[in-house]
C-alpha atoms as a PDB file:
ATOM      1  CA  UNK A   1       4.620  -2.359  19.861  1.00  0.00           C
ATOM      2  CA  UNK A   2       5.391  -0.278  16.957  1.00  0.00           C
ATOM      3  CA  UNK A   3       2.575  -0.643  13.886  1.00  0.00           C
ATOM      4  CA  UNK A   4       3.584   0.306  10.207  1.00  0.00           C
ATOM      5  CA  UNK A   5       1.740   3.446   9.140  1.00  0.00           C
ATOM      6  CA  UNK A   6       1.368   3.886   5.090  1.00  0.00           C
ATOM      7  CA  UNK A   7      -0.044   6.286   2.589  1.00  0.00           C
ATOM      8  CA  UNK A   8      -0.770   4.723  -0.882  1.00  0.00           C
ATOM      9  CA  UNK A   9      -0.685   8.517  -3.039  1.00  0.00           C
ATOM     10  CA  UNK A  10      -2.981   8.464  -6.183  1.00  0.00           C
ATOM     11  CA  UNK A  11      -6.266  10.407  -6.858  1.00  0.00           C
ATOM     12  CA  UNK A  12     -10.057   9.269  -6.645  1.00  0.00           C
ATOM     13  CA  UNK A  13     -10.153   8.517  -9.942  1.00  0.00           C
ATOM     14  CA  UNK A  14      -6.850   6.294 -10.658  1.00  0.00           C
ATOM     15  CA  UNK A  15      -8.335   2.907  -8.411  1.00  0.00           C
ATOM     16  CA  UNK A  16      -8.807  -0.204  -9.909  1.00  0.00           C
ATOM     17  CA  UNK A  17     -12.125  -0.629  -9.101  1.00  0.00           C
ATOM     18  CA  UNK A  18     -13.276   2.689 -11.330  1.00  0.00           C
ATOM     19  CA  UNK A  19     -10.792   1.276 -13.924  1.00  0.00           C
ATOM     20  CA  UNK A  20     -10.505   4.459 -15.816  1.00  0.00           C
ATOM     21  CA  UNK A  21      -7.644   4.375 -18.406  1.00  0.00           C
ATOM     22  CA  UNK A  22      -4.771   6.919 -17.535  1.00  0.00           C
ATOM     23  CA  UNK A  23      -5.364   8.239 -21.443  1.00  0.00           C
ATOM     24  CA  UNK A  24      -8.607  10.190 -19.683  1.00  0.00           C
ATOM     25  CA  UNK A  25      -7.560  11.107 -16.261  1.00  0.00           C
ATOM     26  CA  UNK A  26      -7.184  14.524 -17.399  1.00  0.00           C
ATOM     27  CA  UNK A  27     -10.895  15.142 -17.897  1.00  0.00           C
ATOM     28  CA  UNK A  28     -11.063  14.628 -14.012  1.00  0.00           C
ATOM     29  CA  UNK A  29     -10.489  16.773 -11.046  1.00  0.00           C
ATOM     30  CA  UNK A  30      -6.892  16.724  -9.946  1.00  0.00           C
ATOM     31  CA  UNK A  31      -7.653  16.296  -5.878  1.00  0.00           C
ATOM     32  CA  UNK A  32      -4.183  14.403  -4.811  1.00  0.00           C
ATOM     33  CA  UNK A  33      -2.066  17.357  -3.594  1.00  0.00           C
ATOM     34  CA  UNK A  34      -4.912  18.958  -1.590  1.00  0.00           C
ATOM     35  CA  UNK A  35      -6.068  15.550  -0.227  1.00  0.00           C
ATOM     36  CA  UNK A  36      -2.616  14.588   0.639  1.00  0.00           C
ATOM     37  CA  UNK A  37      -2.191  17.541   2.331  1.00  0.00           C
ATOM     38  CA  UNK A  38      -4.745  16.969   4.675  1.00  0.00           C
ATOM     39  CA  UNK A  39      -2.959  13.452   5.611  1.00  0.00           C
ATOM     40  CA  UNK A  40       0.316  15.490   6.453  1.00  0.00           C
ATOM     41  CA  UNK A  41      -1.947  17.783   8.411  1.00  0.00           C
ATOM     42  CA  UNK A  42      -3.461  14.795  10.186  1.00  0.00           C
ATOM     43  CA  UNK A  43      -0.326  13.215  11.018  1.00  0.00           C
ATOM     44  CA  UNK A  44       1.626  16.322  12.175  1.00  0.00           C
ATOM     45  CA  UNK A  45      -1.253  16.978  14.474  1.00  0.00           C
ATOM     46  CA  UNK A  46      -0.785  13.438  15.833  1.00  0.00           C
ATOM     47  CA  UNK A  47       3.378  13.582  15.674  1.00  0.00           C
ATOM     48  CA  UNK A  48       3.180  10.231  13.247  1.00  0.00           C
ATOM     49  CA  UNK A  49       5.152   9.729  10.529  1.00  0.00           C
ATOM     50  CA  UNK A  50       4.509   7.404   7.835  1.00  0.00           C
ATOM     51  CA  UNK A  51       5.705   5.427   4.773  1.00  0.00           C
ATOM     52  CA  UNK A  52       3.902   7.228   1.576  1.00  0.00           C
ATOM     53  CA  UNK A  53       3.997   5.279  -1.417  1.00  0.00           C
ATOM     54  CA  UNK A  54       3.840   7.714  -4.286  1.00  0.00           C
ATOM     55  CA  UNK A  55       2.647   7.037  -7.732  1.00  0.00           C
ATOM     56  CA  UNK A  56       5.456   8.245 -10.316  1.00  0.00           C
ATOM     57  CA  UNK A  57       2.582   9.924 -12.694  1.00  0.00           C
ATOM     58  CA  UNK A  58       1.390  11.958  -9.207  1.00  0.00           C
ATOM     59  CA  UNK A  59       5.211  12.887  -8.154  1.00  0.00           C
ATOM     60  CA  UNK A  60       6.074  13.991 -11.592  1.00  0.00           C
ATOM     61  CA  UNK A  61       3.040  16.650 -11.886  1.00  0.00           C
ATOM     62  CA  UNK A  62       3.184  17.302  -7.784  1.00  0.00           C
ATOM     63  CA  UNK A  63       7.077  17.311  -7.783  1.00  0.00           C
ATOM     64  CA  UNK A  64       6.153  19.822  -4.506  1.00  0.00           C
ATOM     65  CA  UNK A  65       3.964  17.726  -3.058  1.00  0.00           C
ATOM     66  CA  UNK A  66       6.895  15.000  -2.957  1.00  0.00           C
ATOM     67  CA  UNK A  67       9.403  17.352  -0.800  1.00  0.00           C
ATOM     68  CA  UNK A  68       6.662  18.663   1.758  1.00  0.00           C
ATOM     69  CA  UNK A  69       5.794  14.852   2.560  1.00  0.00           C
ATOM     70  CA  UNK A  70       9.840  14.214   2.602  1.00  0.00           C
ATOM     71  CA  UNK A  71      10.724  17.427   4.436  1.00  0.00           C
ATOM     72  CA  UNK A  72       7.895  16.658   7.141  1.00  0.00           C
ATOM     73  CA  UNK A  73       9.994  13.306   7.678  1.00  0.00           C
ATOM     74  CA  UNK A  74       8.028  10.976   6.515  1.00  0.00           C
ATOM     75  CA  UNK A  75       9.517   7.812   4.109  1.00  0.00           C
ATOM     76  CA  UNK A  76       8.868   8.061  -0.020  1.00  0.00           C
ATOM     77  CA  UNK A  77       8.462   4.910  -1.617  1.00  0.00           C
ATOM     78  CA  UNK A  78       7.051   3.869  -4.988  1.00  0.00           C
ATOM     79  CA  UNK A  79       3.492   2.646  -5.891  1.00  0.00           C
ATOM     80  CA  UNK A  80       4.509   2.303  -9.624  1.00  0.00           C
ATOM     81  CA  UNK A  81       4.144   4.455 -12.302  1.00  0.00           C
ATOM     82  CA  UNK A  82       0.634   4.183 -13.458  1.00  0.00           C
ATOM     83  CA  UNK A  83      -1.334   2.604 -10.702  1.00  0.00           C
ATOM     84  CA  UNK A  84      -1.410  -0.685 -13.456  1.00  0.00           C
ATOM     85  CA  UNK A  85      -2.031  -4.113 -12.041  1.00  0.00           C
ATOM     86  CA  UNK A  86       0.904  -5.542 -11.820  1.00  0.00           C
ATOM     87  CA  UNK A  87      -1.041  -8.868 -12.785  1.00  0.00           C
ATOM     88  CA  UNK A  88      -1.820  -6.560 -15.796  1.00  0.00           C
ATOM     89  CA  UNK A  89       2.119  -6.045 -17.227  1.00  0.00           C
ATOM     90  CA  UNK A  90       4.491  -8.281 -18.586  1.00  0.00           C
ATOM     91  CA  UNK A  91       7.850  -8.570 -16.804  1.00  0.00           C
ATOM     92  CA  UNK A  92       9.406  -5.766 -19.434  1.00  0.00           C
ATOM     93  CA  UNK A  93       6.283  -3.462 -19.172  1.00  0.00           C
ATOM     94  CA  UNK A  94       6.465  -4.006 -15.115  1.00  0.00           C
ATOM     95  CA  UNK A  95      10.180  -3.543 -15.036  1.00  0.00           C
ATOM     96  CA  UNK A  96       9.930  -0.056 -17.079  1.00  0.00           C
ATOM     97  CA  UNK A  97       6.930   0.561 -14.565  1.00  0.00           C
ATOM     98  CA  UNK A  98       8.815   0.958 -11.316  1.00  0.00           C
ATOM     99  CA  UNK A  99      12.103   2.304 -13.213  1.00  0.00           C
ATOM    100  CA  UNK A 100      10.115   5.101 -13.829  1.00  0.00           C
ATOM    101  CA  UNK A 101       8.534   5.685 -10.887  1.00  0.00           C
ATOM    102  CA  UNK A 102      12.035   5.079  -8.966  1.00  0.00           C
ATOM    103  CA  UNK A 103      13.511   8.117 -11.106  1.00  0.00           C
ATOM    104  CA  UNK A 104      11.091  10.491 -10.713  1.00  0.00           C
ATOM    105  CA  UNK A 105      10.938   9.900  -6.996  1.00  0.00           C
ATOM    106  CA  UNK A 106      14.407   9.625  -6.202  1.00  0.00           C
ATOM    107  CA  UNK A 107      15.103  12.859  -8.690  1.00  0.00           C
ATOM    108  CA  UNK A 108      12.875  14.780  -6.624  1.00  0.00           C
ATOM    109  CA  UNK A 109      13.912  13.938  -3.120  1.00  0.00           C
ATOM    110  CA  UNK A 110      17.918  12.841  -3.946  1.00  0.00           C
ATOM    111  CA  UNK A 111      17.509  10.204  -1.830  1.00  0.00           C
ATOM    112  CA  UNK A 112      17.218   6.642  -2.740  1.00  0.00           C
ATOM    113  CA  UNK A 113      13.959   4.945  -2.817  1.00  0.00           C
ATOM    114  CA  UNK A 114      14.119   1.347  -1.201  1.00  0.00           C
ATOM    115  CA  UNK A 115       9.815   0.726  -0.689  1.00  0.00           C
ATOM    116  CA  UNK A 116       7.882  -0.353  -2.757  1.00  0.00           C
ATOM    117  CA  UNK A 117       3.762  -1.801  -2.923  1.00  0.00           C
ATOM    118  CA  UNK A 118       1.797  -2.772  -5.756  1.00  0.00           C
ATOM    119  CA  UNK A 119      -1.571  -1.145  -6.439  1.00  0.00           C
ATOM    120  CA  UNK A 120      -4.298  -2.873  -5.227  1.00  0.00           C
ATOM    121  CA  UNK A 121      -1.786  -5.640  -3.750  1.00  0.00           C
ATOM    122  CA  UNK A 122      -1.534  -7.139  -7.312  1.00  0.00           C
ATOM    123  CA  UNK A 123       1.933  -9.619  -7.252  1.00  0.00           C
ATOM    124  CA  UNK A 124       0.138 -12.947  -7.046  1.00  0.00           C
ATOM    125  CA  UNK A 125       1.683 -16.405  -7.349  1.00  0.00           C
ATOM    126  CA  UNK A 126       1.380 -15.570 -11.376  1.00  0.00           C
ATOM    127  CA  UNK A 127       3.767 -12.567 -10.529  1.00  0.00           C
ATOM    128  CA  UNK A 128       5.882 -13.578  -7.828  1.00  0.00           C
ATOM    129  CA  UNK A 129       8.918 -12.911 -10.104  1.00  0.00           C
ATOM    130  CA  UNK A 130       8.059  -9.697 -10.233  1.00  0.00           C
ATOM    131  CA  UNK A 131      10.280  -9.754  -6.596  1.00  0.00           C
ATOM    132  CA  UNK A 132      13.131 -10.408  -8.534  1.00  0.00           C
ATOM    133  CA  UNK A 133      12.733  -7.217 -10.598  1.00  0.00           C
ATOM    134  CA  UNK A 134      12.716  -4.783  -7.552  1.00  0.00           C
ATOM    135  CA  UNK A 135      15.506  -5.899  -6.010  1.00  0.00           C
ATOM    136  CA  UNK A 136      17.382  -5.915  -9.339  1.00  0.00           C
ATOM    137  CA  UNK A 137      15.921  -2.303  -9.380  1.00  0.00           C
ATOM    138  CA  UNK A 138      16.982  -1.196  -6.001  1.00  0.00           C
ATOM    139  CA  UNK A 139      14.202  -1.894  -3.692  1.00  0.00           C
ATOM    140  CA  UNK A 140      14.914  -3.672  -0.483  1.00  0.00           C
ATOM    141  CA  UNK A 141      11.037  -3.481   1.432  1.00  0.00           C
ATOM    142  CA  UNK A 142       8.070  -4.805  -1.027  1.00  0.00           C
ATOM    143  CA  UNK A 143       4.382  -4.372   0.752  1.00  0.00           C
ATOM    144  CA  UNK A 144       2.181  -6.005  -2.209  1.00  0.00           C
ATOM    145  CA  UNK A 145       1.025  -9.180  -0.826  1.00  0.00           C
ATOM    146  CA  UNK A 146      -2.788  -9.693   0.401  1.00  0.00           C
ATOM    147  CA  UNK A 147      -2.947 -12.887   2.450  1.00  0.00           C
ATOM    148  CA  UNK A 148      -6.441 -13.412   1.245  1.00  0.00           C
ATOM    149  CA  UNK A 149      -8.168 -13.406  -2.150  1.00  0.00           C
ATOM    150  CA  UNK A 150     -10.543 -11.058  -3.737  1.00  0.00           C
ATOM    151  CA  UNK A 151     -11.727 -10.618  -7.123  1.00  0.00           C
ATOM    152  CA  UNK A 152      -9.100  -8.334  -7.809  1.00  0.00           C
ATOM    153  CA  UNK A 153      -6.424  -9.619  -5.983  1.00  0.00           C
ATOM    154  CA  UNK A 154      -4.678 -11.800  -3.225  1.00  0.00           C
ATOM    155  CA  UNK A 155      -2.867 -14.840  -2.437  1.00  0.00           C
ATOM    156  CA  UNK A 156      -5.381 -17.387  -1.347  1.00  0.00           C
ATOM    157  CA  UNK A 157      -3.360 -18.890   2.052  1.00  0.00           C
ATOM    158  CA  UNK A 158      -0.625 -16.310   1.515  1.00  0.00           C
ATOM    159  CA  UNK A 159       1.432 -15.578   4.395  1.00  0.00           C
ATOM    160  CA  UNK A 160       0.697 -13.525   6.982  1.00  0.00           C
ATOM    161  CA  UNK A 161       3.547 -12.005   9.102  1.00  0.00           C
ATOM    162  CA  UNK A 162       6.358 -10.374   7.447  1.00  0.00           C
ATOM    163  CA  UNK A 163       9.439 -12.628   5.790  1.00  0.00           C
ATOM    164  CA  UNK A 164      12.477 -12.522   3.421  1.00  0.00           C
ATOM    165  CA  UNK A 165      10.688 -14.219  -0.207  1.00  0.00           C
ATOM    166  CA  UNK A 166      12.597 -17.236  -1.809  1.00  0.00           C
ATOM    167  CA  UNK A 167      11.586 -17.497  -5.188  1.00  0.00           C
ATOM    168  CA  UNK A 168      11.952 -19.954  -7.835  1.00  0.00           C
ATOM    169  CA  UNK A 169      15.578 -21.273  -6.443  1.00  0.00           C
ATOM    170  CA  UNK A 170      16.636 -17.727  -5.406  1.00  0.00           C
ATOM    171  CA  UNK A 171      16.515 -15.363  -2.499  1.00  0.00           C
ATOM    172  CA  UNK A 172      15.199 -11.991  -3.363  1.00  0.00           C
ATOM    173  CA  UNK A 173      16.640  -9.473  -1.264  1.00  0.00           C
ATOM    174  CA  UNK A 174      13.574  -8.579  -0.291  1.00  0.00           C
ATOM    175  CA  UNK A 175      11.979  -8.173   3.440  1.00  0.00           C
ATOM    176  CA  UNK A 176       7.986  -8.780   2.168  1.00  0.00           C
ATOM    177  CA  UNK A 177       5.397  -6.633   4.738  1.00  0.00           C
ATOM    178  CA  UNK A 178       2.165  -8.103   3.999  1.00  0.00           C
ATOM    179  CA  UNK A 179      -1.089  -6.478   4.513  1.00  0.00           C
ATOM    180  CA  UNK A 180      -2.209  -7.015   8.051  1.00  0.00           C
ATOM    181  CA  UNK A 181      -4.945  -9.602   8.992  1.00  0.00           C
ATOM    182  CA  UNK A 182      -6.669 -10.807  12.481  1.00  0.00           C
ATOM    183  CA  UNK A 183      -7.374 -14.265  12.063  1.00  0.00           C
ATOM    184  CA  UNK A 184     -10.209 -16.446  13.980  1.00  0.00           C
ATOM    185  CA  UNK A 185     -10.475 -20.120  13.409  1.00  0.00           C
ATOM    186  CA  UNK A 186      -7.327 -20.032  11.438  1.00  0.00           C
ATOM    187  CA  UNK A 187      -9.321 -17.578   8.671  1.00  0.00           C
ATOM    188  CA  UNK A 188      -8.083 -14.485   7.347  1.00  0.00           C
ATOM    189  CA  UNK A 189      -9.912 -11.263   8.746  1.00  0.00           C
ATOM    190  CA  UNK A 190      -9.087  -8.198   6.951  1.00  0.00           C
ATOM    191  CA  UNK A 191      -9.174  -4.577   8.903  1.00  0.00           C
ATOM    192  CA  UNK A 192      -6.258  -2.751   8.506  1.00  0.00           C
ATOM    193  CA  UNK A 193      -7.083  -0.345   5.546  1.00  0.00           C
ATOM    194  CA  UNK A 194      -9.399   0.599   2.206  1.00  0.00           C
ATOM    195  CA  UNK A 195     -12.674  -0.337   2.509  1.00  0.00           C
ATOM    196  CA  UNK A 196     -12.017  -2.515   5.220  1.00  0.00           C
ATOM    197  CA  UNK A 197     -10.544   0.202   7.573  1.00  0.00           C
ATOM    198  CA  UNK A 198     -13.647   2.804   6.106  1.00  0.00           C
ATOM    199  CA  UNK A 199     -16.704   0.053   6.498  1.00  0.00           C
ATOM    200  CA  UNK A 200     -15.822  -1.836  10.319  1.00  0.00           C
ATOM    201  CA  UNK A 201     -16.513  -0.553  13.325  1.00  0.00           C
ATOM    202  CA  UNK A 202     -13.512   0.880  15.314  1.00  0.00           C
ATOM    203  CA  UNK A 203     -14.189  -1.737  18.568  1.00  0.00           C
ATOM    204  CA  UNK A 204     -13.199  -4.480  15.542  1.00  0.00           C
ATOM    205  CA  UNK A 205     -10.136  -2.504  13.954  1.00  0.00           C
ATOM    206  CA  UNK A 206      -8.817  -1.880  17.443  1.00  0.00           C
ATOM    207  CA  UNK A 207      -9.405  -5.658  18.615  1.00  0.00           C
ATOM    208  CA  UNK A 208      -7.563  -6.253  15.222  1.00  0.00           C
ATOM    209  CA  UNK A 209      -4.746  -4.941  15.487  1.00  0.00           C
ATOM    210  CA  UNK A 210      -4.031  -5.631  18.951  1.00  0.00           C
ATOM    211  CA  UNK A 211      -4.487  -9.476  18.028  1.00  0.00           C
ATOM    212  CA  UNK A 212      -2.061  -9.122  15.284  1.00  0.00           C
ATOM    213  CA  UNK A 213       0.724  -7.360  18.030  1.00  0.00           C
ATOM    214  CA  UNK A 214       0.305  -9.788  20.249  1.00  0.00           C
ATOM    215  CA  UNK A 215       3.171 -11.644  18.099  1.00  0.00           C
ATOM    216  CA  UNK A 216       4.214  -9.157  15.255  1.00  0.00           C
ATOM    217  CA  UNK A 217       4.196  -5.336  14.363  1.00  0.00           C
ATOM    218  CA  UNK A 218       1.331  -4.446  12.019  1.00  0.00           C
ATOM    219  CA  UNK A 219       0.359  -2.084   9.284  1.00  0.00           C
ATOM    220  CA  UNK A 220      -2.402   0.443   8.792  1.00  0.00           C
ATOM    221  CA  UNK A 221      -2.918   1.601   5.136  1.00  0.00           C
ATOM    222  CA  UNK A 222      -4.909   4.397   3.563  1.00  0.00           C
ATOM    223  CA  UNK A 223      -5.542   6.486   0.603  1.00  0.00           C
ATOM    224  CA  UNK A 224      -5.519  10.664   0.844  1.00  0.00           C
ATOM    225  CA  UNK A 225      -8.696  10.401  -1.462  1.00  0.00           C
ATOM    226  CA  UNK A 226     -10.464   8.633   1.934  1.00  0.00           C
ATOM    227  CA  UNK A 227     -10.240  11.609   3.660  1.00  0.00           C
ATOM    228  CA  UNK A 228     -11.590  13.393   0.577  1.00  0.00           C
ATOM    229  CA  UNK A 229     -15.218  14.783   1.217  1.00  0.00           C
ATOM    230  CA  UNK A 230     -15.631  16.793  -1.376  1.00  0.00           C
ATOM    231  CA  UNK A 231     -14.179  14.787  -4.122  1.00  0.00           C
ATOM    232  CA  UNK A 232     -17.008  13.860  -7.160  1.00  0.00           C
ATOM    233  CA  UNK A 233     -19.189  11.045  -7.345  1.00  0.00           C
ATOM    234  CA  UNK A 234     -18.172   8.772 -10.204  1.00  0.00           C
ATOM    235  CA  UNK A 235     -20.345   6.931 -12.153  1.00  0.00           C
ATOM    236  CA  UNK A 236     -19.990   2.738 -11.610  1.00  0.00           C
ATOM    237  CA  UNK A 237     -22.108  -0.559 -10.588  1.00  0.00           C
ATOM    238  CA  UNK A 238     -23.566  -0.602  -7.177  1.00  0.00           C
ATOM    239  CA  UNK A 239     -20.763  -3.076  -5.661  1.00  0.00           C
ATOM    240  CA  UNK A 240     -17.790  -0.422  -7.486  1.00  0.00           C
ATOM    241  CA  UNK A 241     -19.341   2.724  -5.646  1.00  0.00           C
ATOM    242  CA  UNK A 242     -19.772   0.740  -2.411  1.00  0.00           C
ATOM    243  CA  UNK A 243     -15.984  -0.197  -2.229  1.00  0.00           C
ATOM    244  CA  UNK A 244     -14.963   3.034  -3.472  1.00  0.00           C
ATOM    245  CA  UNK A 245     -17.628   5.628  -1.413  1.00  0.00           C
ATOM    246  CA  UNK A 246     -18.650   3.806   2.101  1.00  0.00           C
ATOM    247  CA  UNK A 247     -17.707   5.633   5.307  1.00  0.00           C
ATOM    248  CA  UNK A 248     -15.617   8.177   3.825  1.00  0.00           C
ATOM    249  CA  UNK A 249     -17.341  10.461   6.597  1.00  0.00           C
ATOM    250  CA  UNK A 250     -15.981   8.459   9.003  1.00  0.00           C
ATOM    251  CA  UNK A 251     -12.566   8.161   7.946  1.00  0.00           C
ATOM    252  CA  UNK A 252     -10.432  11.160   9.761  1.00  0.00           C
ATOM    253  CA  UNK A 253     -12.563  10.091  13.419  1.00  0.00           C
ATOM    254  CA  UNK A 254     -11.367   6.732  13.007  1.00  0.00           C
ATOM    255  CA  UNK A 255      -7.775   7.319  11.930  1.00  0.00           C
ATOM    256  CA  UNK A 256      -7.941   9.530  14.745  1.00  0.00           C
ATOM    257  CA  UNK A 257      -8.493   7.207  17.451  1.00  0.00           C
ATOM    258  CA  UNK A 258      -5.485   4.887  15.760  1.00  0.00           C
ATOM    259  CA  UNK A 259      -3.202   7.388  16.481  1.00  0.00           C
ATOM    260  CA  UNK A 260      -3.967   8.167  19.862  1.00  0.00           C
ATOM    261  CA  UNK A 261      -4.531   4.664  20.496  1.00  0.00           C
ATOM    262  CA  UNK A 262      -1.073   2.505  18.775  1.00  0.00           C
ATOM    263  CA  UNK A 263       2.129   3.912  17.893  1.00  0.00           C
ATOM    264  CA  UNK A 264       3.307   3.741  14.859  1.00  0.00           C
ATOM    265  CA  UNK A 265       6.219   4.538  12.477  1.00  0.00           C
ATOM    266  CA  UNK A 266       7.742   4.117   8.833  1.00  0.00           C
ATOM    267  CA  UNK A 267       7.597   0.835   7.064  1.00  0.00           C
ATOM    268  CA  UNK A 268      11.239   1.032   6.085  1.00  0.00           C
ATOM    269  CA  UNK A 269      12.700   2.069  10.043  1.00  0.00           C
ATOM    270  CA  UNK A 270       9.979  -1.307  11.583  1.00  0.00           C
ATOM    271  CA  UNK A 271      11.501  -3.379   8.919  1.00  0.00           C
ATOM    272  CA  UNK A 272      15.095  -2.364  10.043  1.00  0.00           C
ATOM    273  CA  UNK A 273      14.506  -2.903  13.681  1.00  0.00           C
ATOM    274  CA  UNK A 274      13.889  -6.966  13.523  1.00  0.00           C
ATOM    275  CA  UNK A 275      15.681  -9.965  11.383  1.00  0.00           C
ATOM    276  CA  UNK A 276      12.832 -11.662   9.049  1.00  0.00           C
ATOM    277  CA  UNK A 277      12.715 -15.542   8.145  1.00  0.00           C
ATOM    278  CA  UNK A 278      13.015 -17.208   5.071  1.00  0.00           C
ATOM    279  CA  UNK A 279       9.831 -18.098   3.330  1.00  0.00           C
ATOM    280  CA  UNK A 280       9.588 -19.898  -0.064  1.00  0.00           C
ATOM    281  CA  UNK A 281       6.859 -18.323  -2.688  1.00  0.00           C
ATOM    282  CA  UNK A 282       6.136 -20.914  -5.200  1.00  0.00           C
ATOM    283  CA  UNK A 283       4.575 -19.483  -8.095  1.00  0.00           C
ATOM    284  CA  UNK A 284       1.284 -20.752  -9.994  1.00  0.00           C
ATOM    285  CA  UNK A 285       2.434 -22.693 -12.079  1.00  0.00           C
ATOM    286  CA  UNK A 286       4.031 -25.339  -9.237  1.00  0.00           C
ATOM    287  CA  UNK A 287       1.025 -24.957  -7.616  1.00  0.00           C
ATOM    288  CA  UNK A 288       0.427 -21.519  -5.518  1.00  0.00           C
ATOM    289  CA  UNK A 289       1.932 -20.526  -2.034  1.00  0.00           C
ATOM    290  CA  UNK A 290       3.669 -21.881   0.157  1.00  0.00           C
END
C-alpha cells in the first residue's frame, strides 16, 4: 500500500516548542536550504517523492530552494506564513496567514497550491472553522489534525483515518489526512514523525505503520532540521530540548530503512487515488469531536 511521505520546511529555530518570536529569527543561523537539501538528496537516492509543506517566510527568502524541491517532482504545499499556532490567530489574522503563504508559493512555482498543514497540528475543535477558510482560499487537502492531545496540541478522540470534514452545517471541500496513529486497546499510539519518529525504536515504527495499512494508507512526517547535525544547541527547559534534540543521530538510518521498507508517494496524488467519507467536526463549543 502506498504511505503519504511529507516534509514540514522551517528552520531549527522557528518550532513551537523553542517559541522564539519571528521579530529575532534573524540573530540565528539560517540552516533551512542546506538542511532541506539533504532531504532532496535523501529522497532522490531512494527514488521517493514527497509532499513538502513550505513555510511562506522560508519560500520568500529561499525562492530557489522552492523550484529545486518542485523541479525534483516533489508536491509544494503551505505550512502558513509564520509557523504561528493556528490556535494562536484570529480567523482574519489566520486567513491573511495562509493568503500569504499561498502567494508566495504559488508565485514561485506557477502552479497552484492545493495542501495545506498547520504547524504543530494546531486546528483544534476551537479552530475547526479555520477549514472553512482554506477551502475559501483554494486548498483542497488539509493535514493539521492530531488524533491525540498534547500540551500543545490535538484533538482528544479525533479521528483517525482520513475523511471529507462537515463543519458547523457545511461541507468543507476539504479531504482531512490526519497524522497517522497505531492504536492498541482502542488508544492512540503515535509513531509516524517528530519526536515520535526520532525517539522509538524502528521494530515499533515499522509494526506501526504496517498496523495502520492493514485498512488505510498512512503518513510519515519530518522536519529537514532532523536531519540537521550540525545545527546549534538552543537554550530551553529540560522537557523543550528533549522534544526538540533526541535521536537526531539516528534520524537519516531510520528514514532510511522506511524507504526501503514501504512505498510511498505525495499527499495530494494518495488523496486523489481513493473517495473519502463524510465526517462531522463539531467544534468546542457544542462539545468537541465527533
Amino acid at each position: 500500500m502506498l504511505n503519504a511521505l511529507t516534509v514540514d520546511v522551517e528552520d531549527y529555530y522557528m518550532t513551537s516548542g523553542l517559541n522564539i518570536a519571528p521579530s529575532e529569527w534573524p540573530r540565528y543561523e539560517d540552516r533551512v536550504a542546506q538542511s532541506t537539501a539533504e532531504v532532496l538528496e535523501l529522497f532522490a537516492q531512494y527514488g521517493a517523492r514527497g509532499t513538502f509543506f513550505i513555510l511562506g517566510c522560508v519560500a520568500q527568502r529561499h525562492p530557489s530552494l522552492v523550484a529545486d524541491i518542485a523541479r525534483d517532482g516533489h508536491e509544494i504545499g503551505s505550512h502558513g506564513g509564520w509557523h504561528r499556532l493556528v490556535t494562536s490567530q484570529t480567523p482574519s489574522e489566520f486567513r491573511a496567514d495562509v493568503r500569504f503563504s499561498k502567494e508566495v508559493l504559488e508565485g514561485i512555482t506557477g502552479r497552484k497550491v492545493e495542501l495545506y498543514r498547520a504547524p504543530s497540528w494546531s486546528i483544534t475543535p476551537e479552530r475547526y472553522e479555520a477549514l472553512h477558510i482554506l477551502a475559501e482560499e483554494g486548498f483542497r487537502v488539509d493535514s493539521s489534525l492530531q488524533p491525540f492531545r498534547t500540551p500543545l496540541s490535538g484533538v482528544a478522540g479525533g479521528p483517525r483515518a482520513p475523511f471529507r470534514p462537515y463543519v458547523n452545517g457545511r461541507l468543507t471541500g476539504l479531504t482531512e489526512f490526519p497524522q497517522s496513529v497505531a492504536e492498541m486497546n482502542g488508544m492512540p499510539l503515535p509513531f509516524s514523525g517528530g519526536f515520535y519518529l526520532r525517539a522509538l525504536p524502528y521494530r515499533y515504527v515499522q509494526w506501526a505503520l504496517k498496523q495502520v495499512n492493514r485498512s488505510r494508507p498512512g503518513m510519515i512526517y519530518l522536519h529537514p532540521w532532523e536531519l540537521d547535525l550540525g545545527q546549534p544547541r538552543l537554550p530551553a527547559p529540560p522537557h523543550i530540548r528533549l522534544v526538540q534534540y533526541y535521536g537526531l543521530a539516528g534520524m537519516r538510518p531510520k528514514l532510511e530503512r522506511l524507504l526501503r521498507d514501504f512505498a510511498f508517494a505525495p499527499l495530494g496524488e494518495l488523496i486523489r487515488e481513493r473517495t473519502y467519507p463524510i465526517r462531522e467536526l463539531i467544534t468546542a463549543a457544542a462539545g468537541g469531536a465527533t
